[in-house]
Structures are given as C-alpha cells and as structure tokens.
N, C-alpha and C. Protein backbone atom coordinates (compact mmCIF):
# COMPACT_ATOMS: atom_id res chain seq x y z
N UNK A 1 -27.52 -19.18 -41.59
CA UNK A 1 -28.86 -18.77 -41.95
C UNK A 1 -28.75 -17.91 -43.20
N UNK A 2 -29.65 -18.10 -43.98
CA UNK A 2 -29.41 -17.49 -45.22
C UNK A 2 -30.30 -16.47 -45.28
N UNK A 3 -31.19 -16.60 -44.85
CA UNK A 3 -32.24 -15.67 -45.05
C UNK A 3 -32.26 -13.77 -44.58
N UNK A 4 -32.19 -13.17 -45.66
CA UNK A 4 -31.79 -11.76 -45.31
C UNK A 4 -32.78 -11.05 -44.20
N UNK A 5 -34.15 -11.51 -44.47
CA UNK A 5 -34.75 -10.33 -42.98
C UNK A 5 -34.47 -10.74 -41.84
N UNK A 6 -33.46 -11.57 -41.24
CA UNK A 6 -33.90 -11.92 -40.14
C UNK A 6 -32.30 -12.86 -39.66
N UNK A 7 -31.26 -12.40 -40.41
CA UNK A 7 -29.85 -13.11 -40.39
C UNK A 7 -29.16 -11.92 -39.18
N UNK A 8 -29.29 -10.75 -39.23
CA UNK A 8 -29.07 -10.48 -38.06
C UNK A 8 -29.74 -10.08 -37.14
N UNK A 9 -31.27 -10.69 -36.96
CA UNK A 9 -31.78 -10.03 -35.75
C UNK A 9 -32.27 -11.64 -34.97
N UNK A 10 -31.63 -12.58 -34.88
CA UNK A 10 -32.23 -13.83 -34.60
C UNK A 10 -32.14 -13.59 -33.23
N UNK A 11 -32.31 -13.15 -32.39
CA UNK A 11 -32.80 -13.03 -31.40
C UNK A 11 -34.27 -12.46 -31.04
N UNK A 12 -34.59 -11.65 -31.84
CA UNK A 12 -36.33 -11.54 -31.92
C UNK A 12 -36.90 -13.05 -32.61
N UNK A 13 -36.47 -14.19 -32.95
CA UNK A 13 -36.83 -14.85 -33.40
C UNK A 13 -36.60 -16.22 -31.84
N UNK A 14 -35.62 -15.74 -31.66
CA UNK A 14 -35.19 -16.83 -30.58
C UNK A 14 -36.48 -15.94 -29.65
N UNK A 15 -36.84 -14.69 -29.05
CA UNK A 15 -37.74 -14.56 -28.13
C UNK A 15 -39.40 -14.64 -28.75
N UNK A 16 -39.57 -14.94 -30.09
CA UNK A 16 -40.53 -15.56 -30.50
C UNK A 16 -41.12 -17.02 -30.49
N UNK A 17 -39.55 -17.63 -30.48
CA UNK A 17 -39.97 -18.80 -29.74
C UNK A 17 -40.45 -19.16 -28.33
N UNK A 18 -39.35 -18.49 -27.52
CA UNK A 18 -40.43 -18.07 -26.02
C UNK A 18 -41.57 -17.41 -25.48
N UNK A 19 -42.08 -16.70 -26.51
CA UNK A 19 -43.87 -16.05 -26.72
C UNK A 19 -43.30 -14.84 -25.78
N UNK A 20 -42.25 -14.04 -26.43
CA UNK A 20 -41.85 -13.27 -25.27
C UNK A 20 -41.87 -11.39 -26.20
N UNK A 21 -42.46 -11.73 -27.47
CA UNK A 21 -42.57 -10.81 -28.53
C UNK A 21 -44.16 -9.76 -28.50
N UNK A 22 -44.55 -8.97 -29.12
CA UNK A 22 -45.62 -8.26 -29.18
C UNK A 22 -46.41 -9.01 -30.06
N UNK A 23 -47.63 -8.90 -30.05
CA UNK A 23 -48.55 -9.26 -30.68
C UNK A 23 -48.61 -9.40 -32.15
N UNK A 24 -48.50 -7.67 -32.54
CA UNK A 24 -48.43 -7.70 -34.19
C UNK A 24 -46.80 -8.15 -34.87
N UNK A 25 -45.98 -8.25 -33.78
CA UNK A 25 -44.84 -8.80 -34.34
C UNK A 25 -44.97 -10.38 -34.79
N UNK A 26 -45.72 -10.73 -33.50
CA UNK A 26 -45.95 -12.29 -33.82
C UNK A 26 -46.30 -12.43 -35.09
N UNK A 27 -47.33 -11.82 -35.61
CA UNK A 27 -48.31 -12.27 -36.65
C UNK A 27 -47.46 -11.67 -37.61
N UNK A 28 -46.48 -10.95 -37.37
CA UNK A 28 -45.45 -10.81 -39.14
C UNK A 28 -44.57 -11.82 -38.80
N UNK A 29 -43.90 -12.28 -38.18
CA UNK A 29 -43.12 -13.35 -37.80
C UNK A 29 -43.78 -14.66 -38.30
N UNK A 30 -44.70 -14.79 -37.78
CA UNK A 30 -45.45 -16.19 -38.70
C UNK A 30 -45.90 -16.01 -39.41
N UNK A 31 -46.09 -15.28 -40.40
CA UNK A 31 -46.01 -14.89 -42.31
C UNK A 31 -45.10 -15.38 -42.40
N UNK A 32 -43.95 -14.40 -42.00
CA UNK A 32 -42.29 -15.03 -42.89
C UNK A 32 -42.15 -16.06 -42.03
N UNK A 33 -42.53 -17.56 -41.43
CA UNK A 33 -42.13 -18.13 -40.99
C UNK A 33 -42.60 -19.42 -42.41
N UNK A 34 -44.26 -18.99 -42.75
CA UNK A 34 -44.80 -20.00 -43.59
C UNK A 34 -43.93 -20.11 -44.72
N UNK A 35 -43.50 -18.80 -44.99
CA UNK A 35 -42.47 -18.97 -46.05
C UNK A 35 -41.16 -18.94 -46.01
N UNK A 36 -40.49 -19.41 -45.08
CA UNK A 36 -39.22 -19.76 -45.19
C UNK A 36 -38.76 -20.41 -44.10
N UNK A 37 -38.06 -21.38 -44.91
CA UNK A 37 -37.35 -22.55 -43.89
C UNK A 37 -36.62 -22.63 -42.81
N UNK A 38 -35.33 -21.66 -43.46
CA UNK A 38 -34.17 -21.01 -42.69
C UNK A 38 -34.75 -20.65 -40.88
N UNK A 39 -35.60 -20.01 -41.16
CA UNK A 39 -36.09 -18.97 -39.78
C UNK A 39 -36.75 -20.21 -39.56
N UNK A 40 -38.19 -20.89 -39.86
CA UNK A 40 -38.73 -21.97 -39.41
C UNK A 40 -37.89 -23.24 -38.81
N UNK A 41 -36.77 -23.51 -39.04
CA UNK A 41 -35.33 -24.36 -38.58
C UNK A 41 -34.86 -23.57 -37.20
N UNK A 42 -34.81 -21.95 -37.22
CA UNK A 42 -34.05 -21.20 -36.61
C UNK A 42 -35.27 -21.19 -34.88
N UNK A 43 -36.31 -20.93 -35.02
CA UNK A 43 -37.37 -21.09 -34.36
C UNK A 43 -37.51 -22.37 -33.48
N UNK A 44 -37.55 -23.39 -34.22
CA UNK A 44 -37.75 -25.24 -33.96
C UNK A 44 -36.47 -25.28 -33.31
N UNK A 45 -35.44 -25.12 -33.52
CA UNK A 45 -34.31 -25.25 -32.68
C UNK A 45 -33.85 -24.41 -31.25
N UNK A 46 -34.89 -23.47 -31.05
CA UNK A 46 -34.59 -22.42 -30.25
C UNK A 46 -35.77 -23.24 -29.31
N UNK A 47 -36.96 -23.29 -29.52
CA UNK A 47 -38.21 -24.00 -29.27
C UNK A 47 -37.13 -25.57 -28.20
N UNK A 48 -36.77 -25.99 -29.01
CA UNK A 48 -36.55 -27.32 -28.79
C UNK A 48 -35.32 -27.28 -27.43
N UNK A 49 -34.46 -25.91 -27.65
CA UNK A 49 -33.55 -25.76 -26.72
C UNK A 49 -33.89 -25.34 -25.42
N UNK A 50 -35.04 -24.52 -25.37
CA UNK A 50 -35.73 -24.28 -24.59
C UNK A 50 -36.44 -25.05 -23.76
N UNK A 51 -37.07 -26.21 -24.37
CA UNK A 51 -37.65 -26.89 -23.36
C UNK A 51 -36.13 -28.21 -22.58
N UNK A 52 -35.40 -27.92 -23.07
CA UNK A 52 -34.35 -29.36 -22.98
C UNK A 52 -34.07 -28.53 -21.63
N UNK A 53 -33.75 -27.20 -21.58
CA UNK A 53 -32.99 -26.11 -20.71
C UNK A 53 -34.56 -26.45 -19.22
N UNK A 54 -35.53 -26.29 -19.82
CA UNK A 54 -36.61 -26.50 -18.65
C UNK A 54 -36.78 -27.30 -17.90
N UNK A 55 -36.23 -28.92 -18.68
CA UNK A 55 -36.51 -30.34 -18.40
C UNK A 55 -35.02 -30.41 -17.28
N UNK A 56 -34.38 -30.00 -18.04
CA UNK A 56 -33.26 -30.30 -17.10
C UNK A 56 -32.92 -29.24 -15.74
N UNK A 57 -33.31 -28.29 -15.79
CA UNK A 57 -33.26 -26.87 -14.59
C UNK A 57 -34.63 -27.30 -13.57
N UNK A 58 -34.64 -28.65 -13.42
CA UNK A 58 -35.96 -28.81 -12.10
C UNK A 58 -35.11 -28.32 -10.91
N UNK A 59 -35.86 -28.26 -9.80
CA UNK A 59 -34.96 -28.06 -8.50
C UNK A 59 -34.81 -28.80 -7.89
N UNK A 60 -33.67 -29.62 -7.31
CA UNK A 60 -32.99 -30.50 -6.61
C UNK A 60 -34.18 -30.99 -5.57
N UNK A 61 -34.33 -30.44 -4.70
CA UNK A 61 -35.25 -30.57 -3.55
C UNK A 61 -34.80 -29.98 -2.34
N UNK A 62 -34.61 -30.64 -1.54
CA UNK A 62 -34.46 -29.89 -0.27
C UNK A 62 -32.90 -30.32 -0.02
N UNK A 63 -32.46 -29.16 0.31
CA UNK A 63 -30.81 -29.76 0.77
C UNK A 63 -30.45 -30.56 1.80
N UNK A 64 -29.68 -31.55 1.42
CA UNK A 64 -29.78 -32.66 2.36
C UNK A 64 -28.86 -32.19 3.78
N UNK A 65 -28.92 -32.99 4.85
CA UNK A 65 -28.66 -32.63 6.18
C UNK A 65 -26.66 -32.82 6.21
N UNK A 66 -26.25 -33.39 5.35
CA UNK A 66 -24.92 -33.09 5.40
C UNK A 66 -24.48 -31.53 4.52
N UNK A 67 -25.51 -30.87 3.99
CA UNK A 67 -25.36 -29.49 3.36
C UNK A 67 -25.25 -28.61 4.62
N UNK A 68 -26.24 -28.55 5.29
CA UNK A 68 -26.43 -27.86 6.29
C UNK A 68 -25.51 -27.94 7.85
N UNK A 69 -24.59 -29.33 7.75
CA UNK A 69 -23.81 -29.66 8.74
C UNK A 69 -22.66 -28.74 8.30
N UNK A 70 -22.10 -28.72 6.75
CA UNK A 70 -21.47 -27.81 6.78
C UNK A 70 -21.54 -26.40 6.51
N UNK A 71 -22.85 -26.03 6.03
CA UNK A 71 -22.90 -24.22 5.92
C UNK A 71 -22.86 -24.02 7.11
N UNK A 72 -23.18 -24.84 8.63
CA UNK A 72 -22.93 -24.29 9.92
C UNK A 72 -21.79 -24.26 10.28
N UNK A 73 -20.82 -25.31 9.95
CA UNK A 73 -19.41 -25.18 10.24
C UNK A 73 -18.79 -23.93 9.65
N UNK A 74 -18.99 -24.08 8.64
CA UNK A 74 -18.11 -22.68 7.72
C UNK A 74 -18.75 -21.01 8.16
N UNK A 75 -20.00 -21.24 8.92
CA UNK A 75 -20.54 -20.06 8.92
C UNK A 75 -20.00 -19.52 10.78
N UNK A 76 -19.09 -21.30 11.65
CA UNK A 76 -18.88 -20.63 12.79
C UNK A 76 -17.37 -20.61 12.56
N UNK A 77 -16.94 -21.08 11.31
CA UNK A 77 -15.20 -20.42 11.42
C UNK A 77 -15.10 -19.36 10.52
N UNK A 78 -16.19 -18.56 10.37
CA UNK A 78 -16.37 -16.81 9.69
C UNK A 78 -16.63 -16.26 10.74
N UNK A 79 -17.44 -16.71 12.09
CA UNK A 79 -17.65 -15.92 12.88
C UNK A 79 -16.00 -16.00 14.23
N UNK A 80 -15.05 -17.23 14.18
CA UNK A 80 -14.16 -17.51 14.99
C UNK A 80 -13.34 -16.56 14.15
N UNK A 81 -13.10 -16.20 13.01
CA UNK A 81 -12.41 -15.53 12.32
C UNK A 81 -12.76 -13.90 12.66
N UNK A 82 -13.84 -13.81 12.58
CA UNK A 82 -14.34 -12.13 12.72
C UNK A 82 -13.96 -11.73 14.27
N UNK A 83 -14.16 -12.94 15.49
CA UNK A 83 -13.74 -12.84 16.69
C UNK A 83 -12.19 -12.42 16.97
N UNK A 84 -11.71 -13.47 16.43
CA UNK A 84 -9.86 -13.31 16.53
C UNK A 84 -9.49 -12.46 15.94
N UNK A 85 -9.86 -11.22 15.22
CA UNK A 85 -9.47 -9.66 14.78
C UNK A 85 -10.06 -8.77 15.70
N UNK A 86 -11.25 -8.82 16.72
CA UNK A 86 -10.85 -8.31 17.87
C UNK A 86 -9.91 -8.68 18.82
N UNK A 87 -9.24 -9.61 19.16
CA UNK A 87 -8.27 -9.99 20.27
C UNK A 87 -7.19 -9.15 19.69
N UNK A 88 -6.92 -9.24 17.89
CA UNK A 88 -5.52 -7.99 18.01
C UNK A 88 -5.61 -6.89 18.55
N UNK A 89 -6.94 -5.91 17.99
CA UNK A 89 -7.02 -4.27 18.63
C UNK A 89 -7.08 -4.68 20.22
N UNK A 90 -7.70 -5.93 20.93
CA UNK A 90 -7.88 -5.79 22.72
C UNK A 90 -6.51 -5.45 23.24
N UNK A 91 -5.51 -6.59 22.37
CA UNK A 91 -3.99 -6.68 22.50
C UNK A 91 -3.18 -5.09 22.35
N UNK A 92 -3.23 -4.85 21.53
CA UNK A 92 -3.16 -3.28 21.24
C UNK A 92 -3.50 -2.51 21.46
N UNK A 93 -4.63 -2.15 22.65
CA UNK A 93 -5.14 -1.19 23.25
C UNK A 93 -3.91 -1.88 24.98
N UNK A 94 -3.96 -3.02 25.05
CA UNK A 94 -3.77 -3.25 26.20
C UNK A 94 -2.35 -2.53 26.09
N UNK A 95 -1.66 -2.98 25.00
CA UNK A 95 -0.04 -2.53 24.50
C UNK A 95 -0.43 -0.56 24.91
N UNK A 96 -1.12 -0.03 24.49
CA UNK A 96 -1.17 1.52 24.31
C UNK A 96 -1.20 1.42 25.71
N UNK A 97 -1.83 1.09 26.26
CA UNK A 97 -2.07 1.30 28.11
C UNK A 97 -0.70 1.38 28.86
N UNK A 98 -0.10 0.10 28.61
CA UNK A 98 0.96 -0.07 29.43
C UNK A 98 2.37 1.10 28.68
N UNK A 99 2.27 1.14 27.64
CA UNK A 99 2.87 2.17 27.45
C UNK A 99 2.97 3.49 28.15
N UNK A 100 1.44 3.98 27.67
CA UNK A 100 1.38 5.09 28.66
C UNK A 100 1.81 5.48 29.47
N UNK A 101 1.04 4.47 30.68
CA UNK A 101 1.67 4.08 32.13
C UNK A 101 2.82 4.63 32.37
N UNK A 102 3.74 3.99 31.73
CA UNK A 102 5.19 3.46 31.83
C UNK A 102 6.05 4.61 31.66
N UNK A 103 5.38 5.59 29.90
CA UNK A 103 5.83 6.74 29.95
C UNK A 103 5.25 7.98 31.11
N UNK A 104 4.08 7.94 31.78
CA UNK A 104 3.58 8.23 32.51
C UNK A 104 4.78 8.29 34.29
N UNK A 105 5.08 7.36 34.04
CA UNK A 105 5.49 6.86 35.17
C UNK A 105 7.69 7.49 35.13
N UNK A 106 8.15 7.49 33.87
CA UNK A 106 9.14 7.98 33.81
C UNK A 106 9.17 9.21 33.74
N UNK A 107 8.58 10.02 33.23
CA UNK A 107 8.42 11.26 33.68
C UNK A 107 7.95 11.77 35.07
N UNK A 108 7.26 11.31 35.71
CA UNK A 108 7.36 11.56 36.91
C UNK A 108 8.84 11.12 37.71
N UNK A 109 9.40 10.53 37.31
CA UNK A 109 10.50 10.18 38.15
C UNK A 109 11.53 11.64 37.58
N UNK A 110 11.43 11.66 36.48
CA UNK A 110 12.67 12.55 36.12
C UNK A 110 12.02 14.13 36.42
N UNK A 111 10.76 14.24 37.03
CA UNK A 111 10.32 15.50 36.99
C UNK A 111 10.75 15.19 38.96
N UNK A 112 10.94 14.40 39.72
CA UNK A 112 10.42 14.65 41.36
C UNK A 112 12.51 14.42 41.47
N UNK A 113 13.06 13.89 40.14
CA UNK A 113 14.98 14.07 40.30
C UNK A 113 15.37 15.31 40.13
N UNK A 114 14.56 16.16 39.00
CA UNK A 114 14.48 17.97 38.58
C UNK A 114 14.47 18.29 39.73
N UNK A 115 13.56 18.22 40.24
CA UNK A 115 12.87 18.76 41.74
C UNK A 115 13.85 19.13 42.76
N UNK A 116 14.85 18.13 43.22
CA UNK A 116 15.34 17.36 44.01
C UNK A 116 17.36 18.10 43.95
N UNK A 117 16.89 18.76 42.84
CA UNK A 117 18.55 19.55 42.31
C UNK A 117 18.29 20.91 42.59
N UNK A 118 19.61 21.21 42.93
CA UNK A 118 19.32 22.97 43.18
C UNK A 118 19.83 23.86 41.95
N UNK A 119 19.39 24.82 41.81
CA UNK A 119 19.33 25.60 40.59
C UNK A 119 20.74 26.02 41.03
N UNK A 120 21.60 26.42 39.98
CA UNK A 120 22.96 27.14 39.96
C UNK A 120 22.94 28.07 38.34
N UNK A 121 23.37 29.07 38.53
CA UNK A 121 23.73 29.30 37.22
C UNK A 121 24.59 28.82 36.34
N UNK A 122 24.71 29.25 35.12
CA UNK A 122 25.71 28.11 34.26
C UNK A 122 27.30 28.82 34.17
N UNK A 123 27.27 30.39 34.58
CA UNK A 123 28.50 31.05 34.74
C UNK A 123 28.25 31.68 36.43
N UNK A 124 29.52 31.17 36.79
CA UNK A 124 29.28 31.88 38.45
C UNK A 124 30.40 33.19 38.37
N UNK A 125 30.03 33.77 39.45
CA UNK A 125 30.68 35.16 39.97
C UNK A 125 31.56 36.04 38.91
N UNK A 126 32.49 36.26 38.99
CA UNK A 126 33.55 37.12 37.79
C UNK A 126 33.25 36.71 36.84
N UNK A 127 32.53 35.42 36.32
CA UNK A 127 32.72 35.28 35.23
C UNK A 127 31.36 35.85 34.21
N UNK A 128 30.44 35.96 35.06
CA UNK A 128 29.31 36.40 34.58
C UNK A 128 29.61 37.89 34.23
N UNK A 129 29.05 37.92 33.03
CA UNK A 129 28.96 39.51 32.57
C UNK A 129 27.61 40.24 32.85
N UNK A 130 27.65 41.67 33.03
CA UNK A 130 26.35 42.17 33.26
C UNK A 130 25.50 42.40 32.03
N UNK A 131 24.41 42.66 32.00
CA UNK A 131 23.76 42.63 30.81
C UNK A 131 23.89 43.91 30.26
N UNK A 132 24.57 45.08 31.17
CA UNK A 132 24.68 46.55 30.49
C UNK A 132 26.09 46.22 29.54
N UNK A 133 26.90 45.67 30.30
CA UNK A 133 28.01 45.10 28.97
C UNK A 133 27.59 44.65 28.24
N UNK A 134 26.68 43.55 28.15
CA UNK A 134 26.76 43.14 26.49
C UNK A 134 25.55 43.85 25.87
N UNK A 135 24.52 44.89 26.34
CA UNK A 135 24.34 45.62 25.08
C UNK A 135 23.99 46.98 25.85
N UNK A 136 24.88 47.87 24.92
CA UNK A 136 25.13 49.22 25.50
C UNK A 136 24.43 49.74 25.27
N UNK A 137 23.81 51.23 26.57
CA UNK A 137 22.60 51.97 25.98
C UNK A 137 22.72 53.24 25.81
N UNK A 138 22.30 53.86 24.76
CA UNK A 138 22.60 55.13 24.64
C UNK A 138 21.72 56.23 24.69
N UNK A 139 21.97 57.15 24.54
CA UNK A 139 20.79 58.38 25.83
C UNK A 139 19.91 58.69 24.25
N UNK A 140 20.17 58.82 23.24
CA UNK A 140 18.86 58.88 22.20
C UNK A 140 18.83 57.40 21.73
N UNK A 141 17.93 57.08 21.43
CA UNK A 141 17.87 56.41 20.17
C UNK A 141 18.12 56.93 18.91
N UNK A 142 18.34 55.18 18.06
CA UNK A 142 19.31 55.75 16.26
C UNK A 142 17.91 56.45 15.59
N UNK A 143 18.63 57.07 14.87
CA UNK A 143 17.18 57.79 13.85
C UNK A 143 17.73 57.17 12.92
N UNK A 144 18.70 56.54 12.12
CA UNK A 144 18.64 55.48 10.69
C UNK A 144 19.01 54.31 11.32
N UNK A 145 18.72 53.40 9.98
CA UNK A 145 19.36 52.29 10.40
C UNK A 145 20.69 52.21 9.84
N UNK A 146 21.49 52.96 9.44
CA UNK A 146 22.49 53.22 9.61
C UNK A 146 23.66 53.36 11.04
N UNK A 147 22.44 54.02 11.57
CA UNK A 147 23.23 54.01 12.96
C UNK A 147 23.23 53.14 13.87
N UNK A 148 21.89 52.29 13.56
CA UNK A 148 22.07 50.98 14.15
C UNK A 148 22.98 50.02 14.24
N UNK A 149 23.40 49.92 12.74
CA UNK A 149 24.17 49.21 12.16
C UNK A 149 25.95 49.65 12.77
N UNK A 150 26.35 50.87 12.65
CA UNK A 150 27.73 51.17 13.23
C UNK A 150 27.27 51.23 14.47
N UNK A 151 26.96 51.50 15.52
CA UNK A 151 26.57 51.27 17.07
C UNK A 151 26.71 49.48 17.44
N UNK A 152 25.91 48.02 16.20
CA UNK A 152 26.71 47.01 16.57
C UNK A 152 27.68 46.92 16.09
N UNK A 153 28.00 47.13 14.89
CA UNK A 153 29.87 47.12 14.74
C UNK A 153 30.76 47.73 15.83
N UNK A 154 30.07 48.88 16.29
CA UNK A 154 31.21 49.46 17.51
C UNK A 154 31.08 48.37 18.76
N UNK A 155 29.66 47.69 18.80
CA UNK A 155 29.76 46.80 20.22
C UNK A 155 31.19 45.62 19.91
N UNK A 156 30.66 45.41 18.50
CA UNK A 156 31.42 44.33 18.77
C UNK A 156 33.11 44.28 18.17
N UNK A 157 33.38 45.36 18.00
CA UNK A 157 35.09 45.70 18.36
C UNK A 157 35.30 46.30 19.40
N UNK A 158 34.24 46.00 20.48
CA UNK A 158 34.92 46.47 22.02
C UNK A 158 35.31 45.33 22.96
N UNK A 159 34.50 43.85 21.92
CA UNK A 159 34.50 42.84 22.47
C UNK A 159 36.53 42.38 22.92
C-alpha cells in the first residue's frame, strides 16, 4: 500500500469495511477513499473477505447421532476413570487399617510378655553400690564453684 495516511493504520480501514467505525470517521474515510485507490483496493478486498468468511462459517446443523454415540462413550470412560482413583485411596485406607490393627495387636502382645516377667535389678547384692557412695555429702554446702569443682575431683580419685 502506498498510500501514507493510512499504510499503517489499515485496520481502521479493514473495520470500516465491517461498519464497525464511528460515524464522523466514516465520513473522513470516504473522502480519502474517493480519492485514492490504494485504500479503495484495501477496503474492496477486506469487504470481499468478509463476506467469503460469512458464506462459508454457516452452521453445520444438528450433530448427527453417531456424534453423540460417542461424546457419551468418552464422557462414561472420564467418569470410569474418575471412579478407579477412588478404589486406590479405598485400597489404602483399607492398607492403613490393617496396619494399625496389626501394630495394635503387637504391642499388646509385647506389653501382656512385659507383664508376665518379674522385675530384678540389673546389679544384685554386693555388687550394688549405695547411693551415699557414689555421691558424698557434706555438712555445708560449697560457697564457690571452685569448691565444687575439687570436692568432684576428690570423688573421683577415691574411685
């Protein structure tokens, strides 16, 4: 297109061909249309594309009965699909259950075998030390921690 007012805005010209412009635009648009070719070519071809685009975009009609045989098929293996992702979590809740159970059920056994044992200490008779041996008490308490400190050094070179 050669023509300078209107080489880059051909799209107000293309929606002038569709009557899709303002009023007083129209009427400057068809001034510069009487006088120049370029845009009058640019118009007629937009015009002409337009109706080819109309003639051919009719609507089919009604969708025929093998359309609808399969949007029902495809619409019940979306719903067999959405079904069979609950059977995993049913499966997996059933899995959490028996687990439970099971851990449920071993602990009680090892709590009624606890039960069932008699307590002993882990050092018997002589060998047990008294608790005044292993930490000695003395008639004040330390006033530093200094003295804390040599009082366990002395415990433990008596060891």
């Amino acid at each position: 297109m050669s023509c300078e007012l209107y080489r880059n805005r051909q799209h107000v010209l293309e929606d002038f061909a569709n009557g899709q412009v303002r009023p007083e635009l129209a009427t400057e648009i068809g001034l510069h249309l009487v006088a120049c070719a370029d845009c009058r070519g640019a118009v007629q071809s937009a015009q002409e594309s337009v109706s080819l685009l109309r003639e051919n975009l009719r609507p089919a009609g009604e969708p025929s009965a093998a359309f609808w045989t399969r949007l029902n098929a495809h619409l019940d293996h979306l719903d067999a699909q959405r079904l069979g992702a609950g059977d995993f979590w049913q499966s997996l809740e059933l899995f959490a259950r028996r687990f439970a159970l099971g851990a449920a059920m071993g602990l009680l056994m090892l709590g009624s075998f606890a039960a069932g044992m008699e307590l002993r200490p882990l050092v018997t008779g002589a060998q047990a030390p008294e608790v005044r041996e292993l930490v000695p008490r003395s008639e004040q308490p330390p006033a530093t921690h200094d003295e804390v400190l040599v009082s366990l050094a002395a415990s433990e070179g008596r060891k």
